[in-house]
C-alpha atoms as a PDB file:
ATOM      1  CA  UNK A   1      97.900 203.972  79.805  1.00  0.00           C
ATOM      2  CA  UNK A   2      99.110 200.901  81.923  1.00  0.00           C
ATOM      3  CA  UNK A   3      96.459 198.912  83.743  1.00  0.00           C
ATOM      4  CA  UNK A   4      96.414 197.501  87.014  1.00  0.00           C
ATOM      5  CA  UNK A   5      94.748 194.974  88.319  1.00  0.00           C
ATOM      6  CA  UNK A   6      93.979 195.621  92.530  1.00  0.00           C
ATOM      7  CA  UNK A   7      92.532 192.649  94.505  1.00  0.00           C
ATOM      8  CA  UNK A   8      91.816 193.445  97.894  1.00  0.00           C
ATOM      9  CA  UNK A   9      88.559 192.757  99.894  1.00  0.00           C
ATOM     10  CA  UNK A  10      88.926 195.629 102.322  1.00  0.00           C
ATOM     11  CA  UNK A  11      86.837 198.490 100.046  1.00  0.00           C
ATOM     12  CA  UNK A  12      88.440 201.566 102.294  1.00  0.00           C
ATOM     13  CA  UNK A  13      92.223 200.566 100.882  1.00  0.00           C
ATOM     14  CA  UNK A  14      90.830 199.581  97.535  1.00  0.00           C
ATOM     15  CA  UNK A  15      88.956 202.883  97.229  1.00  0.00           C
ATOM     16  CA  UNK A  16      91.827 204.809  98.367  1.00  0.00           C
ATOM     17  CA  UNK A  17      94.749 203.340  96.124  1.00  0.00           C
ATOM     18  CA  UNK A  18      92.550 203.350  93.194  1.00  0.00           C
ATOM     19  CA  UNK A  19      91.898 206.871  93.578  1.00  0.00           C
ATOM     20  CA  UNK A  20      96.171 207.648  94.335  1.00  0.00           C
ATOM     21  CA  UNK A  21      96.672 205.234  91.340  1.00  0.00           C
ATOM     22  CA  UNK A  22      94.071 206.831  88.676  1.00  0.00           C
ATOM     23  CA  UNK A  23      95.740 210.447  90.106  1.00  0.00           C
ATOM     24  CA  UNK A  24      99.213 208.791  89.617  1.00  0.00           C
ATOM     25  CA  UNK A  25      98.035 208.062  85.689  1.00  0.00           C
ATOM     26  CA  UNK A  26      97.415 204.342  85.708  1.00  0.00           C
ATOM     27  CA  UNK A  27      94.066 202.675  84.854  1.00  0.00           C
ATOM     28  CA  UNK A  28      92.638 200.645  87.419  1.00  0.00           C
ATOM     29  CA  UNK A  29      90.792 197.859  87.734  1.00  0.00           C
ATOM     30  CA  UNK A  30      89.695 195.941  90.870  1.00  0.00           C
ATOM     31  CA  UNK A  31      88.247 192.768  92.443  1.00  0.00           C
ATOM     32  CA  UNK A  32      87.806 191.632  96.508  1.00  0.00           C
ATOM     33  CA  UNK A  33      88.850 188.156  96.076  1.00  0.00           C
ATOM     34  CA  UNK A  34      91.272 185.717  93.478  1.00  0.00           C
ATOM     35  CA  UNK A  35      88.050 183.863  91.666  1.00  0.00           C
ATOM     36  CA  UNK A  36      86.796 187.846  91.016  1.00  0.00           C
ATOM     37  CA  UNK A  37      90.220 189.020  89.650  1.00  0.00           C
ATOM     38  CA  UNK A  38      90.356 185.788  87.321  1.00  0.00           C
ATOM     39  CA  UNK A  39      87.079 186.310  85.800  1.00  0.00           C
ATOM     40  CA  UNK A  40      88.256 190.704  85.087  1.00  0.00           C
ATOM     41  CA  UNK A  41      91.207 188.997  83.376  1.00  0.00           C
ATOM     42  CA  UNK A  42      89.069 186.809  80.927  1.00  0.00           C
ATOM     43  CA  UNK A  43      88.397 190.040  79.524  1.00  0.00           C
ATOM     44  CA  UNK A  44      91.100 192.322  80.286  1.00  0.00           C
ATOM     45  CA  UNK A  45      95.544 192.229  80.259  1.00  0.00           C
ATOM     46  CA  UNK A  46      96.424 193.735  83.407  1.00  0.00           C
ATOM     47  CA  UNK A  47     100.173 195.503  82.895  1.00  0.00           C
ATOM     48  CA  UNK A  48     100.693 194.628  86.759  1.00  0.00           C
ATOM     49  CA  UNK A  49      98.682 192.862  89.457  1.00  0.00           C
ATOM     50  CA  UNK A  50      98.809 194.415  93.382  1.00  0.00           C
ATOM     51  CA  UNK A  51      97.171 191.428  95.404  1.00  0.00           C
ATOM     52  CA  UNK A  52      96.297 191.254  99.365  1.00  0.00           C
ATOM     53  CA  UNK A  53      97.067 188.039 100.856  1.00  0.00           C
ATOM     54  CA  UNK A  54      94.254 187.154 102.969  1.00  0.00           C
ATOM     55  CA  UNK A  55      90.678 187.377 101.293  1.00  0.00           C
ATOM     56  CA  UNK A  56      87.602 185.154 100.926  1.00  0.00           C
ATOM     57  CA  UNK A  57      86.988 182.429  98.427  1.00  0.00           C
ATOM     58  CA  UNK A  58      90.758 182.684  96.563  1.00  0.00           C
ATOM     59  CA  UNK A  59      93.681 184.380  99.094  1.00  0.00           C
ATOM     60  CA  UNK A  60      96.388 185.976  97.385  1.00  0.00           C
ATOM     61  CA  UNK A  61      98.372 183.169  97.022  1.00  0.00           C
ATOM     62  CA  UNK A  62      96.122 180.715  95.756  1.00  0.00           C
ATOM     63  CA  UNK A  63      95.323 183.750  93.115  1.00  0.00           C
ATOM     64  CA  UNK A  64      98.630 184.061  92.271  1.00  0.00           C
ATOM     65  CA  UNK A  65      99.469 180.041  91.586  1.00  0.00           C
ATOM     66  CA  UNK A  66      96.412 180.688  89.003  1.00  0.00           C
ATOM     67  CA  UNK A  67      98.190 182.878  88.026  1.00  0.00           C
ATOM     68  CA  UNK A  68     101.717 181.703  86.964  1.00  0.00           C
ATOM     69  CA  UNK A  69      99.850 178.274  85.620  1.00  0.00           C
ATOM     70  CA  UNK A  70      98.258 180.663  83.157  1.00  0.00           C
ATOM     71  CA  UNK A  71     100.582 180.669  80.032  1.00  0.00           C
ATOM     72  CA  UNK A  72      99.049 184.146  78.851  1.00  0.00           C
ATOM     73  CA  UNK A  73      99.749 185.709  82.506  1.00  0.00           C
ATOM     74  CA  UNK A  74     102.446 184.143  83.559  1.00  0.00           C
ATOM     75  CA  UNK A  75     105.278 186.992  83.449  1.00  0.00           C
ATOM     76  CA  UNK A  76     102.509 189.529  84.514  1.00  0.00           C
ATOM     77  CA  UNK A  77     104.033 191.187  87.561  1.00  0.00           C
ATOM     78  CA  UNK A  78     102.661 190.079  90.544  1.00  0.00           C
ATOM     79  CA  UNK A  79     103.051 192.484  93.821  1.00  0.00           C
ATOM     80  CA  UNK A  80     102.128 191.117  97.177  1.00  0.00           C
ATOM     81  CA  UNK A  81     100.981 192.920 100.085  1.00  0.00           C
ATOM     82  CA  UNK A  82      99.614 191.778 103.399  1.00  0.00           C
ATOM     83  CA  UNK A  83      99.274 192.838 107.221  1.00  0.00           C
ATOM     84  CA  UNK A  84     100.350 189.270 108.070  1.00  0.00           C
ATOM     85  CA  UNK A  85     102.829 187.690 106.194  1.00  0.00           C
ATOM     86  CA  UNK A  86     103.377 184.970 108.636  1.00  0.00           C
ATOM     87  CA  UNK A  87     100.183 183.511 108.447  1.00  0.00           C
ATOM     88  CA  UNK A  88     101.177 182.460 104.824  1.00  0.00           C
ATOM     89  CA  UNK A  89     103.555 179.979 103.159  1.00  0.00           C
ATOM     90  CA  UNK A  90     105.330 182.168 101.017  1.00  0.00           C
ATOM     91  CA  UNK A  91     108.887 181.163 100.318  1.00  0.00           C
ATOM     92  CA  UNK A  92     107.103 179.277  97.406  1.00  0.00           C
ATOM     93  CA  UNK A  93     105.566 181.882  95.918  1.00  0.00           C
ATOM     94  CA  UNK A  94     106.807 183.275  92.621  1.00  0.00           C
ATOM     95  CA  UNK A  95     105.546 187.046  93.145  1.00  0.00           C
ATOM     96  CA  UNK A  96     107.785 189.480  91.882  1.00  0.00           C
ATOM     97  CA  UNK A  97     107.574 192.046  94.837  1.00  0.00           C
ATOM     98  CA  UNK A  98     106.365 192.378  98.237  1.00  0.00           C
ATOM     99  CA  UNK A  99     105.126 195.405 100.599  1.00  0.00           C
ATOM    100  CA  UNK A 100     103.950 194.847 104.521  1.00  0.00           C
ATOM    101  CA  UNK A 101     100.779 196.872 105.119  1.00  0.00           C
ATOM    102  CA  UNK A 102     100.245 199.435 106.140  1.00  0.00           C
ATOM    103  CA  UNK A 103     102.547 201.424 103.942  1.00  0.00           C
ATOM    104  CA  UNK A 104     102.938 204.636 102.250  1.00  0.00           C
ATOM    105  CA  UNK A 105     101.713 205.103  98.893  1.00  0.00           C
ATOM    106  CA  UNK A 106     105.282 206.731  97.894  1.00  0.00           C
ATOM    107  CA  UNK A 107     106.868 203.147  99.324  1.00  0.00           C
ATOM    108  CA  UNK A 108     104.290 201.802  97.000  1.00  0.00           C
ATOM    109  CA  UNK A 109     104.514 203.689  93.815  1.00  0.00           C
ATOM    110  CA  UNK A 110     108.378 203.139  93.639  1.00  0.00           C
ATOM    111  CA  UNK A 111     107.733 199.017  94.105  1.00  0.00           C
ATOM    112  CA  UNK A 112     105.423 199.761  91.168  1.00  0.00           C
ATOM    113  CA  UNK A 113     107.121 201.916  89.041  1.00  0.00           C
ATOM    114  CA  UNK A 114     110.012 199.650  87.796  1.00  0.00           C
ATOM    115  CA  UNK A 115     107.551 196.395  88.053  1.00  0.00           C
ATOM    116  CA  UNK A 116     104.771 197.926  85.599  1.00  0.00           C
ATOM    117  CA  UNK A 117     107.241 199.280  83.038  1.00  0.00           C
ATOM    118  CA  UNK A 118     108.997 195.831  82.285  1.00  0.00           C
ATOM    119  CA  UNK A 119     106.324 194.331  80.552  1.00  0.00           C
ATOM    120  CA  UNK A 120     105.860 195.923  76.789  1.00  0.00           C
END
């Protein structure tokens, strides 16, 4: 079963696509901030990572430069979303997809679909 790693601090959306993901057949996993998500992947190899961009203590893409400096992570693929992309620096960024909340979870699952089943 693949594993996914969901870092959002908003609990109503992490609730929700955590329950559409389990029903979907993916383990998931999930932390409200960037420092959170690190310390879940001391322990655990996330097949794909679904991020938010704006949260406390480590944003999105401040989590994901920790990331890609991580030799053992750094081909993990990283999906993006936010509600306000522009308040971001992003052209930088080496995430492998993005999606623009609010979305539909069937948007969603085919962003995820051909992201979580290139890594072995």
């Amino acid at each position: 079963m693949k594993l996914i790693l969901l870092v959002d601090d908003e609990v109503d959306t992490t609730s929700v696509l955590t329950l559409l993901l389990e029903h979907a057949g993916y383990q998931v996993l999930s932390a409200s901030n960037g420092l959170e998500a690190l310390d879940i992947m001391s322990e655990h190899s996330p097949d794909l990572i679904i991020s938010d961009c704006m949260m406390p203590l480590m944003d999105g893409p401040s989590f994901l430069k920790e990331v890609r400096g991580n030799p053992a992570y750094e081909a993990t693929p990283f999906l993006l979303m936010s509600s306000a992309p522009d308040q971001h620096d992003l052209k930088n960024a080496k995430f492998d997809s993005f999606i623009l909340k609010p979305f539909q979870f069937e948007k969603l699952m085919a962003i995820i679909e051909p992201l979580i089943n290139v890594k072995p």
